[in-house]
N, C-alpha and C. Protein backbone atom coordinates (compact mmCIF):
# COMPACT_ATOMS: atom_id res chain seq x y z
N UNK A 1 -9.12 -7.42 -32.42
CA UNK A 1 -8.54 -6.40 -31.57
C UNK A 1 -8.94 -6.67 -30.12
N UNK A 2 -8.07 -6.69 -29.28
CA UNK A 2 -8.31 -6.86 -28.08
C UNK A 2 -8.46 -6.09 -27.01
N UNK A 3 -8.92 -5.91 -26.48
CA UNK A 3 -9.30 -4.63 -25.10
C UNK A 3 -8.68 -5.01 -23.64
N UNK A 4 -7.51 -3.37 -23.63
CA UNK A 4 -6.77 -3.81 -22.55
C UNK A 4 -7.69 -2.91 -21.41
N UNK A 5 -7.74 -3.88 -20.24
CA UNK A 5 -8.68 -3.83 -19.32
C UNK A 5 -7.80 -2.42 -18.71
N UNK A 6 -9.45 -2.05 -17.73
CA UNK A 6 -9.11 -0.85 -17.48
C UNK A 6 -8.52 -1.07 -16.30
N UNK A 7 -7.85 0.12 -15.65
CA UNK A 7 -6.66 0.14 -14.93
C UNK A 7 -7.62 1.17 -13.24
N UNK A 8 -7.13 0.79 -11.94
CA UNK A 8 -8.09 1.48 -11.45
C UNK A 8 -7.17 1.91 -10.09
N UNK A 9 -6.97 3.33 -10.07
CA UNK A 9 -5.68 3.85 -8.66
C UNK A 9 -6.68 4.63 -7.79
N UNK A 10 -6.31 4.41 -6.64
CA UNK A 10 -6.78 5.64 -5.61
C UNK A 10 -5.48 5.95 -4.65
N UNK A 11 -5.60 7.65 -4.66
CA UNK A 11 -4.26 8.15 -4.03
C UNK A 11 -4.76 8.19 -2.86
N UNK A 12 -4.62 7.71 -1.59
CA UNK A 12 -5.15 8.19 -0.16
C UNK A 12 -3.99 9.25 0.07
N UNK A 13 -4.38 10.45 0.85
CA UNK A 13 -3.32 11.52 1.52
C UNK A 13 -3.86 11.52 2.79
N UNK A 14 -3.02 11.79 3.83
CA UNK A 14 -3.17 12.18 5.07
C UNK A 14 -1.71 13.57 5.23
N UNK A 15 -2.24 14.59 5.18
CA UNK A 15 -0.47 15.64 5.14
C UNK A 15 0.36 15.53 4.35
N UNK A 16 1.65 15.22 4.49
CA UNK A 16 2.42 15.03 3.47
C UNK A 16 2.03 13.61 3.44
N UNK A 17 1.70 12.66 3.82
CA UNK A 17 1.50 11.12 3.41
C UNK A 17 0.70 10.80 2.13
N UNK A 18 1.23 10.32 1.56
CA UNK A 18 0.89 9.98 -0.26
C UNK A 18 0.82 8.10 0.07
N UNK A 19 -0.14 7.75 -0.36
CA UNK A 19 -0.18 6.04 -0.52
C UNK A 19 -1.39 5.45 -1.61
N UNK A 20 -0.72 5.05 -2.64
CA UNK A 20 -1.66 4.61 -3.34
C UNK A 20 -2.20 3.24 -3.38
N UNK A 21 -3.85 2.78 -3.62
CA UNK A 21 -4.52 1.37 -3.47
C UNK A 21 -5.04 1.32 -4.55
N UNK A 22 -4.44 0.58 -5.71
CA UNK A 22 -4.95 0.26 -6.94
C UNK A 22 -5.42 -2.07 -6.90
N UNK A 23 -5.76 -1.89 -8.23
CA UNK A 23 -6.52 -3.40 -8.35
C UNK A 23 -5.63 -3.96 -8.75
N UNK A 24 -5.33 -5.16 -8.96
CA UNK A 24 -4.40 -6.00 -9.70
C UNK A 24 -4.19 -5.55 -10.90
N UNK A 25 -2.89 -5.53 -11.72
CA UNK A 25 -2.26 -5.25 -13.24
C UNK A 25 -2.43 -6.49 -13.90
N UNK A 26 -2.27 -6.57 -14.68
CA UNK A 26 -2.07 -7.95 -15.74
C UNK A 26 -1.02 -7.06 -16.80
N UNK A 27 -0.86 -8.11 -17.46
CA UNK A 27 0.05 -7.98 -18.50
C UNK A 27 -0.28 -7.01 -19.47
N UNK A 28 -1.56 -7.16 -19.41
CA UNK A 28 -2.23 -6.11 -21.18
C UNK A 28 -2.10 -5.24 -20.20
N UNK A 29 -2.31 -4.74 -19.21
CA UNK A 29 -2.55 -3.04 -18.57
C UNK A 29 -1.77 -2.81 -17.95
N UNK A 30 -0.64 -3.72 -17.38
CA UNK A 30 0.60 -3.15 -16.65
C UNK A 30 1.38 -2.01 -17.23
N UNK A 31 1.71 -1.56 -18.66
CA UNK A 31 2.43 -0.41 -19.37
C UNK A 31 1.87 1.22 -18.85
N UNK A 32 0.15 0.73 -18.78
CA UNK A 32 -0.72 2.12 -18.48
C UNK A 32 -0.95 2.26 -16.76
N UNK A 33 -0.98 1.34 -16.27
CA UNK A 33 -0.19 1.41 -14.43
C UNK A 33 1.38 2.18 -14.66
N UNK A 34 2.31 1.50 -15.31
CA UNK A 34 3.56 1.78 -14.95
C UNK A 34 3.22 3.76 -15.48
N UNK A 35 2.69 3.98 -16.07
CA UNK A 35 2.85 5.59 -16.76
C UNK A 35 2.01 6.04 -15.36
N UNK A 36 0.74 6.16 -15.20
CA UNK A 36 -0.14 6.18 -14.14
C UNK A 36 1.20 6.54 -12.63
N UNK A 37 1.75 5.29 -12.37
CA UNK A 37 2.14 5.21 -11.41
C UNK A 37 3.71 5.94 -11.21
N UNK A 38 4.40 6.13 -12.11
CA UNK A 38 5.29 7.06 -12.47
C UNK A 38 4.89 8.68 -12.26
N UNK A 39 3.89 9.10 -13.16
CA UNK A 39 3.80 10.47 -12.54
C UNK A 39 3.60 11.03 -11.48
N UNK A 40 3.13 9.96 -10.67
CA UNK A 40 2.53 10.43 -9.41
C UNK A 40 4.20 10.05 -8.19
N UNK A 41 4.93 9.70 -8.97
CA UNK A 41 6.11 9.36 -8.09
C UNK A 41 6.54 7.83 -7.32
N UNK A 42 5.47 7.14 -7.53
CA UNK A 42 5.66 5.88 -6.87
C UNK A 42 7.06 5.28 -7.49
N UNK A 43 7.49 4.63 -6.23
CA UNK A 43 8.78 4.15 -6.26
C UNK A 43 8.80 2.37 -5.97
N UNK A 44 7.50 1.86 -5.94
CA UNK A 44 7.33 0.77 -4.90
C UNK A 44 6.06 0.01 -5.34
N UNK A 45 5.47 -1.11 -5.25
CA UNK A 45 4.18 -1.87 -5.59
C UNK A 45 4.26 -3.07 -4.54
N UNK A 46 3.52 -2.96 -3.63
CA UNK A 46 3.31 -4.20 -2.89
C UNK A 46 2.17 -4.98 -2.98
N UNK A 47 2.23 -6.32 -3.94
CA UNK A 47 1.31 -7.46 -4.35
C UNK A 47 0.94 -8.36 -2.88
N UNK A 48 0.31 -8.02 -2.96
CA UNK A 48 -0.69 -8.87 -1.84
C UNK A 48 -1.33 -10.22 -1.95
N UNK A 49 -1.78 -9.99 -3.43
CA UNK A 49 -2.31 -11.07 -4.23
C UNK A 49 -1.88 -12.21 -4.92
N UNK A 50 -2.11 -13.04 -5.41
CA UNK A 50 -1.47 -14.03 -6.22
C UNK A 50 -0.95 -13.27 -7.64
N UNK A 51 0.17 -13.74 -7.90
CA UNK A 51 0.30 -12.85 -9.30
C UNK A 51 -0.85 -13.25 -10.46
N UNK A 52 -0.51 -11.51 -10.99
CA UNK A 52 -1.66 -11.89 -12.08
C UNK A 52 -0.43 -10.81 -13.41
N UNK A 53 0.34 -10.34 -13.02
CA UNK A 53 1.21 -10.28 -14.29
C UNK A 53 3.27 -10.18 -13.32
N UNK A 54 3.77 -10.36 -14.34
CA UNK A 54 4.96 -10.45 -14.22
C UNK A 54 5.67 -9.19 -13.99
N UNK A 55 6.39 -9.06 -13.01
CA UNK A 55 7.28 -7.43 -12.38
C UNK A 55 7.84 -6.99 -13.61
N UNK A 56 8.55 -7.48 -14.49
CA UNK A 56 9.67 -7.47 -15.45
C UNK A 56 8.87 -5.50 -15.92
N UNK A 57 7.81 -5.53 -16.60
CA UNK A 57 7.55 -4.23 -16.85
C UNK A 57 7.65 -3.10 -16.03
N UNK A 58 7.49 -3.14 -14.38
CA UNK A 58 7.88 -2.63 -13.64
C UNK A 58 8.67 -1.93 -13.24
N UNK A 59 9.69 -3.48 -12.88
CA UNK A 59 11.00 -3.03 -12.50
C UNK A 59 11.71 -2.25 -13.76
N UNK A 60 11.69 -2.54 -14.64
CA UNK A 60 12.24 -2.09 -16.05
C UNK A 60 12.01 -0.77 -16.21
N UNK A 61 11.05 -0.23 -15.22
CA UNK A 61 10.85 1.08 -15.54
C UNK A 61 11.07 2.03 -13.89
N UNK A 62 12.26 0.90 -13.06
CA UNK A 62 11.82 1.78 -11.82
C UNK A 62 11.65 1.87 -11.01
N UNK A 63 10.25 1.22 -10.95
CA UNK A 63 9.18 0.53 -9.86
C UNK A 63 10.21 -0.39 -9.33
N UNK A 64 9.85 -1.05 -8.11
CA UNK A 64 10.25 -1.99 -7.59
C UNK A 64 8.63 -2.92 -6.88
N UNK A 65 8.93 -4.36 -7.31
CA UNK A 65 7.78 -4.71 -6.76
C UNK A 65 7.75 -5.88 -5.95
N UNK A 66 7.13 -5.83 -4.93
CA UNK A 66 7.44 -6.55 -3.46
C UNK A 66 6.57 -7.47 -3.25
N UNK A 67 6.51 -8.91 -2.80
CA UNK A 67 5.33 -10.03 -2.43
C UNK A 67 5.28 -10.15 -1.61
N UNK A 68 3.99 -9.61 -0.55
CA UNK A 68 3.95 -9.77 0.43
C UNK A 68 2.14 -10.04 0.39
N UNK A 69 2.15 -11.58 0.19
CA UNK A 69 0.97 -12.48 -0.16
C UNK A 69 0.51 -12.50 1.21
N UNK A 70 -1.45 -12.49 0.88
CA UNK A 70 -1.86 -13.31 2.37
C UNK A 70 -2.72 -13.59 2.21
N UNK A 71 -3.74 -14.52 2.72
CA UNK A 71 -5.35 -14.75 2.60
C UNK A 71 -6.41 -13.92 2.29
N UNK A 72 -6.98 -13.81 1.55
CA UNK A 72 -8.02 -12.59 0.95
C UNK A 72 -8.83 -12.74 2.39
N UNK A 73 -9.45 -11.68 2.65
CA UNK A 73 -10.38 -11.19 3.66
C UNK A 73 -9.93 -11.43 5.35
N UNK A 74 -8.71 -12.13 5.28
CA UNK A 74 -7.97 -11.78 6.46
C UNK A 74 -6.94 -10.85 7.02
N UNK A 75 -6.54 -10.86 8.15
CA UNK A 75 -5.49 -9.61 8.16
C UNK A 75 -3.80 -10.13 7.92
N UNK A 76 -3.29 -9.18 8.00
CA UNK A 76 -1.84 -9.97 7.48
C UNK A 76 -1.26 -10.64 8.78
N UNK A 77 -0.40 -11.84 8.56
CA UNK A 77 0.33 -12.04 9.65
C UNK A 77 1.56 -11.08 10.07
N UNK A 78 2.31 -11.09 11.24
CA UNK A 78 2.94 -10.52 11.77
C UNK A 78 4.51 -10.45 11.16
N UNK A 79 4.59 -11.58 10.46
CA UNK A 79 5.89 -11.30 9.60
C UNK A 79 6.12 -10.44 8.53
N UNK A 80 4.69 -10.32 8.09
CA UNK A 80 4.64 -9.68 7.05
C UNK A 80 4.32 -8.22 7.42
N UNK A 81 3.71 -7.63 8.34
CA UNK A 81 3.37 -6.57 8.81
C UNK A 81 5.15 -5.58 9.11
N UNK A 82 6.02 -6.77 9.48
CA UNK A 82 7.35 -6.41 9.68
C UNK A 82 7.81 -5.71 8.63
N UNK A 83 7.82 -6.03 7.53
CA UNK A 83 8.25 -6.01 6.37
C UNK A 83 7.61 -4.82 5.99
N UNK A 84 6.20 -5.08 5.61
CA UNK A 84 5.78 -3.39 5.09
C UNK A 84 6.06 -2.45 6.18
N UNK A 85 6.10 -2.34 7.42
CA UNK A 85 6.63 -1.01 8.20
C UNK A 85 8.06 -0.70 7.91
N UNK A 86 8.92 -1.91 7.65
CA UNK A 86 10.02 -1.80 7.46
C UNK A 86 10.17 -0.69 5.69
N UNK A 87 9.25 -1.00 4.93
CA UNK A 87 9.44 -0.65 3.63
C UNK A 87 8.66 0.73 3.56
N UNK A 88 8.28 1.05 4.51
CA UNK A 88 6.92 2.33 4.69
C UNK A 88 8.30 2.93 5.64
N UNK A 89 8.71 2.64 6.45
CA UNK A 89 10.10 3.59 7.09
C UNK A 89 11.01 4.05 6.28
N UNK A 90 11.31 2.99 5.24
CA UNK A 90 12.43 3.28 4.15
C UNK A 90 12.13 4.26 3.35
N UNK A 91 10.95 4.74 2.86
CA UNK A 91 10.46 5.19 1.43
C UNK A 91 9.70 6.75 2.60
N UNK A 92 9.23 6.41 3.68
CA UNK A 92 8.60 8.16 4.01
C UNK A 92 9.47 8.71 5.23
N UNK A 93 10.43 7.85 5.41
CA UNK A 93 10.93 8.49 6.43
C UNK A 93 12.84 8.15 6.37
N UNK A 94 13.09 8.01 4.79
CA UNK A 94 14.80 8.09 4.58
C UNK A 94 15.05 8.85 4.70
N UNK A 95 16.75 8.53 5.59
CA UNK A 95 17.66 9.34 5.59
C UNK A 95 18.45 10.32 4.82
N UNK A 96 18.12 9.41 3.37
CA UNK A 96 18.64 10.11 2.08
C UNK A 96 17.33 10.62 1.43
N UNK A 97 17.23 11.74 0.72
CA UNK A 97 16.39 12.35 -0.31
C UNK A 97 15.83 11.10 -1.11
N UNK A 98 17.15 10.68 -1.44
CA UNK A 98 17.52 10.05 -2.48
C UNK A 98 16.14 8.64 -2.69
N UNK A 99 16.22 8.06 -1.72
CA UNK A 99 15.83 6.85 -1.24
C UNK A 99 14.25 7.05 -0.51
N UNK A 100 13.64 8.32 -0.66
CA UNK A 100 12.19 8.27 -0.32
C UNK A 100 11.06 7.98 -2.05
N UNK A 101 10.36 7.86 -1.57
CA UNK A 101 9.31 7.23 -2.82
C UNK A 101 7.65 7.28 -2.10
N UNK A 102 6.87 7.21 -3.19
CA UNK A 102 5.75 6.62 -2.45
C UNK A 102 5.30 5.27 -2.75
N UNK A 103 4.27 4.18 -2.14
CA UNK A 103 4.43 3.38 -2.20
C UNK A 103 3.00 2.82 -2.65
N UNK A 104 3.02 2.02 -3.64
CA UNK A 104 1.44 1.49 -4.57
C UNK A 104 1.40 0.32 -3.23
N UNK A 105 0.03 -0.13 -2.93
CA UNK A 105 -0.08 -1.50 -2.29
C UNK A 105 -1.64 -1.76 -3.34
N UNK A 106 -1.37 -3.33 -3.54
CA UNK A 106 -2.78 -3.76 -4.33
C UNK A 106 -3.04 -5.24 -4.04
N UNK A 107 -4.13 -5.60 -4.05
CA UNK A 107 -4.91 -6.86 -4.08
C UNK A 107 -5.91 -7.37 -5.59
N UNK A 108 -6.44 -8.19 -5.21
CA UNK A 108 -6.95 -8.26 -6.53
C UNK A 108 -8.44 -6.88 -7.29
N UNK A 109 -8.86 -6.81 -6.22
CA UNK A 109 -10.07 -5.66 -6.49
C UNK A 109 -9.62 -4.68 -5.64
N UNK A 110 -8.69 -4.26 -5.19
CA UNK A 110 -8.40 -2.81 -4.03
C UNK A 110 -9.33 -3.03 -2.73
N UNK A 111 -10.17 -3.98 -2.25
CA UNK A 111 -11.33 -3.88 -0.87
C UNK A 111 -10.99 -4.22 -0.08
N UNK A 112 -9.71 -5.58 0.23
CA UNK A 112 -9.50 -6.11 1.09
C UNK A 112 -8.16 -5.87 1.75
N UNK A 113 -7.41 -6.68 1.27
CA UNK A 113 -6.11 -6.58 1.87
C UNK A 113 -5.15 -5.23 1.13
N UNK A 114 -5.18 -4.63 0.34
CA UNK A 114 -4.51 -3.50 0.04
C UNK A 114 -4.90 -2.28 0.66
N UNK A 115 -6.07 -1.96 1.17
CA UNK A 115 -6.51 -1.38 2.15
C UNK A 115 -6.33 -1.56 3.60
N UNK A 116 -6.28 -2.33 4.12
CA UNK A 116 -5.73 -2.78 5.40
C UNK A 116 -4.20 -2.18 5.45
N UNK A 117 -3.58 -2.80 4.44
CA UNK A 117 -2.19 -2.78 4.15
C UNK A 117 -2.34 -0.95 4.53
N UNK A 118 -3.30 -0.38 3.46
CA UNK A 118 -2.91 1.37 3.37
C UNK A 118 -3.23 1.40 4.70
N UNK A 119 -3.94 1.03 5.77
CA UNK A 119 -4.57 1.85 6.88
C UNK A 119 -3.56 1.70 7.96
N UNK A 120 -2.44 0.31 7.93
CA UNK A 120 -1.37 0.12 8.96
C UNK A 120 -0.37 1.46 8.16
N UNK A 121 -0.06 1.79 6.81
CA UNK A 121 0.70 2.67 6.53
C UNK A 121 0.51 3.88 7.15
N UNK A 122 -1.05 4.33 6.84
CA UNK A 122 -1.39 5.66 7.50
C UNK A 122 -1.21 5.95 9.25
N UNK A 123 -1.47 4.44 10.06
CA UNK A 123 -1.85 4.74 11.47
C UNK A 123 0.02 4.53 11.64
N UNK A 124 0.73 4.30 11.16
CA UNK A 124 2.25 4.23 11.49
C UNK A 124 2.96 5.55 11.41
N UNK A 125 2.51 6.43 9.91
CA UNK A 125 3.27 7.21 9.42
C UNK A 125 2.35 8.26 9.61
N UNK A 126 1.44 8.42 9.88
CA UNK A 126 0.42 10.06 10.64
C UNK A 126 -0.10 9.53 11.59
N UNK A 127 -0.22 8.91 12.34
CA UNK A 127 -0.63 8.25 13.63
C UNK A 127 -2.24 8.69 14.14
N UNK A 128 -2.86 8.55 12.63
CA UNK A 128 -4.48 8.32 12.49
C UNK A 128 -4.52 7.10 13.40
N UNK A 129 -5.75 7.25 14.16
CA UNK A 129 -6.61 6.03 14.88
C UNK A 129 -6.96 4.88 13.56
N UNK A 130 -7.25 3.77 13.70
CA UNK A 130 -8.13 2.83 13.15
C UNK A 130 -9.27 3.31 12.89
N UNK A 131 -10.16 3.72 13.08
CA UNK A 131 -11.50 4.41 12.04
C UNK A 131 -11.03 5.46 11.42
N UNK A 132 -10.50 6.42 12.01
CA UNK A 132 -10.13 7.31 11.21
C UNK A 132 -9.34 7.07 9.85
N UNK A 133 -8.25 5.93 9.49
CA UNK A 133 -7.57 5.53 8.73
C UNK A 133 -8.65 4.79 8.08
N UNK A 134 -9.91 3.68 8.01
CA UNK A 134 -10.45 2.81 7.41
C UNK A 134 -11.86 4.93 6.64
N UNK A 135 -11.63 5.50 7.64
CA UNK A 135 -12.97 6.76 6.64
C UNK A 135 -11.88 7.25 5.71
N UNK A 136 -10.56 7.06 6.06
CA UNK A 136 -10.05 8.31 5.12
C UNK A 136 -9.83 7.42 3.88
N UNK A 137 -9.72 5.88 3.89
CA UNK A 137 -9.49 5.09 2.73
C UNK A 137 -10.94 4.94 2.26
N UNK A 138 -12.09 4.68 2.89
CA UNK A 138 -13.28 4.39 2.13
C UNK A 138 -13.93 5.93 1.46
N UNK A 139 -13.26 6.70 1.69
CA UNK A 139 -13.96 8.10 1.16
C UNK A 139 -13.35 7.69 -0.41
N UNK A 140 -12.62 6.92 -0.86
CA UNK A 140 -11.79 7.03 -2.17
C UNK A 140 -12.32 5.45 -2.37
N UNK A 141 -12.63 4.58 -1.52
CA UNK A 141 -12.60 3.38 -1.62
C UNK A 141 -13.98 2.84 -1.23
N UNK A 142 -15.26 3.12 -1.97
CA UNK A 142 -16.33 2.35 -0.88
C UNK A 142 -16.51 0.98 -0.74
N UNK A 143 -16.65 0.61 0.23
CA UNK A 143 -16.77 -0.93 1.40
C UNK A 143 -15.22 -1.58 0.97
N UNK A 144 -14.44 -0.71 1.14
CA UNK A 144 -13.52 -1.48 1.87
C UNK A 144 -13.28 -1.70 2.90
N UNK A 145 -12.57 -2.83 3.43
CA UNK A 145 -12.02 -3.82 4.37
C UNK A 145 -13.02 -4.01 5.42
N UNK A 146 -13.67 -5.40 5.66
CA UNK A 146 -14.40 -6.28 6.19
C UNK A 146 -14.42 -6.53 7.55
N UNK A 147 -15.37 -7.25 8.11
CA UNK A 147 -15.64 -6.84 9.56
C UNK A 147 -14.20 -7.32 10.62
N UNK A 148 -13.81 -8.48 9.84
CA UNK A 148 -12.72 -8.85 10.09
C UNK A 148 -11.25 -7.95 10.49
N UNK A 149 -11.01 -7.85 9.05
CA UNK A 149 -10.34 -6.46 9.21
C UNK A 149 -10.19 -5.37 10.06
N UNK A 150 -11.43 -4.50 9.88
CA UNK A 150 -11.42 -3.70 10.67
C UNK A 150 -11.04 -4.44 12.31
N UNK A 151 -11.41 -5.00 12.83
CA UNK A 151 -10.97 -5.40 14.17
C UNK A 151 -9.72 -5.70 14.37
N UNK A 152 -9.30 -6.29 13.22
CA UNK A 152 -7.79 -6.62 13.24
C UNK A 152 -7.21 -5.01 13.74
N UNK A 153 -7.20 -3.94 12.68
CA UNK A 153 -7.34 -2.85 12.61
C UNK A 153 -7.34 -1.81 13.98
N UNK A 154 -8.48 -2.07 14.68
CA UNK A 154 -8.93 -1.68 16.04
C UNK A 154 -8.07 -2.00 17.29
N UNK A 155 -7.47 -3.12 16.77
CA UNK A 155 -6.45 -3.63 18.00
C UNK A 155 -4.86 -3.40 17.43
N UNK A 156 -4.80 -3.61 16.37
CA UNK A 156 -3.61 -2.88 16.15
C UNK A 156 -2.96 -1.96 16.82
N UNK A 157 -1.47 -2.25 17.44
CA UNK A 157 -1.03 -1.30 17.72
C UNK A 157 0.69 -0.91 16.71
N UNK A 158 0.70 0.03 16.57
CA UNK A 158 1.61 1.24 15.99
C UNK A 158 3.21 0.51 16.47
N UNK A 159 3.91 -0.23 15.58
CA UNK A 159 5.23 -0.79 15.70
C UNK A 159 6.48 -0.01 15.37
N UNK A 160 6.30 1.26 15.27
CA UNK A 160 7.21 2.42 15.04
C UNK A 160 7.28 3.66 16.01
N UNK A 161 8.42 3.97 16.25
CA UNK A 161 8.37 5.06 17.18
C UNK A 161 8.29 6.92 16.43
N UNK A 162 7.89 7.44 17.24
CA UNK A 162 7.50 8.47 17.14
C UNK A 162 5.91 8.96 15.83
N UNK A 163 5.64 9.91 15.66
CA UNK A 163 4.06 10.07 14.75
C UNK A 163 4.87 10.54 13.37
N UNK A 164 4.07 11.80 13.28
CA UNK A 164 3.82 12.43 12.04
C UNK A 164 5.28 12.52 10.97
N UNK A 165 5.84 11.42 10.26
CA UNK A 165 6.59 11.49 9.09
C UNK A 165 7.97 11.73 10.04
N UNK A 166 8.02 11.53 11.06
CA UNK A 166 9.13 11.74 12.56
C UNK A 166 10.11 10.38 11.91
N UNK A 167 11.37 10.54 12.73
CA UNK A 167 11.92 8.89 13.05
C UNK A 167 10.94 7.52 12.71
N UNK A 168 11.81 7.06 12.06
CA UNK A 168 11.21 5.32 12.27
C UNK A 168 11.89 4.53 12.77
N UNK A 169 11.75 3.64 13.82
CA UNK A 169 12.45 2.65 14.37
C UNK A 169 11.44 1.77 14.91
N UNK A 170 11.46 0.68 14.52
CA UNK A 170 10.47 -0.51 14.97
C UNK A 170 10.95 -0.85 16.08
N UNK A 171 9.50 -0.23 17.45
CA UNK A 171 9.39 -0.70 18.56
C UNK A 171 9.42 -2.30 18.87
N UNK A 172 10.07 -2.93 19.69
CA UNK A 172 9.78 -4.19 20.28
C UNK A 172 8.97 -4.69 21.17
């Protein structure tokens, strides 16, 4: 008998902002993510990581799941930063009912890059500062994202117009 590994989510909220930072799925525990991640409404999974199981259970149920790979303990590049604001506009700030969701982001252990990932979501879509976004994820998350990070973080600036769950339109 084999033991399907345990499964591990944290919901960050800021107001209405819902974003969840879970660990990598695999195959044996992806069924108990997909239930997990269903009730809570997620519409979305952004892999950060190298795969470690196949979307097919996912999508099959829903989910939609997005690769947006990068170096463990670095920050993301700028193409990719495009992309998740672009997919964080779509899902908290659609035009249609229809077409909002919340959105899973994960890495392989939740510390590094899926956290970063949550803290550009939060400082875009509630227009939390950089510490404020890295306390409100480590209160659910302890020692996440690295010295690195955080600086990345610190200089970051906000590629969307207007704050709180407002318009999205990616500033130039």
């Amino acid at each position: 008998m084999s033991v399907v590994p345990e499964i591990k989510t944290r919901m960050v909220e800021e107001g209405k902002f819902k974003i969840v930072i879970m660990d990598a799925p695999c195959d044996d525990n992806s069924f108990k993510y997909v239930q997990e991640l269903k009730a809570v409404g997620v519409t979305d999974i952004v892999r950060t990581c190298e795969p470690t199981y196949t979307p097919d259970n996912f999508e099959s149920e829903g989910i939609q799941v997005h690769e947006m790979t990068f170096p463990d303990g670095a920050p993301p590049p700028e193409e990719l930063l495009q992309r998740w604001t672009g997919l964080i506009c779509r899902r908290y700030r659609a035009k249609n009912p229809a077409d909002t969701g919340i959105v899973a982001v994960h890495c392989v252990a939740g510390l590094g890059r899926a956290p970063v990932m949550a803290a550009v979501a939060l400082m875009e879509m509630t227009a939390l500062d950089a510490l404020d976004a890295v306390e409100k994820i480590r209160e659910k998350q302890k020692g996440a994202i690295n010295a690195r990070q955080l600086k990345f973080l610190q200089t970051y600036r906000r590629k969307t117009s207007k704050g709180p769950m407002g318009p999205c339109c990616t500033l130039m």
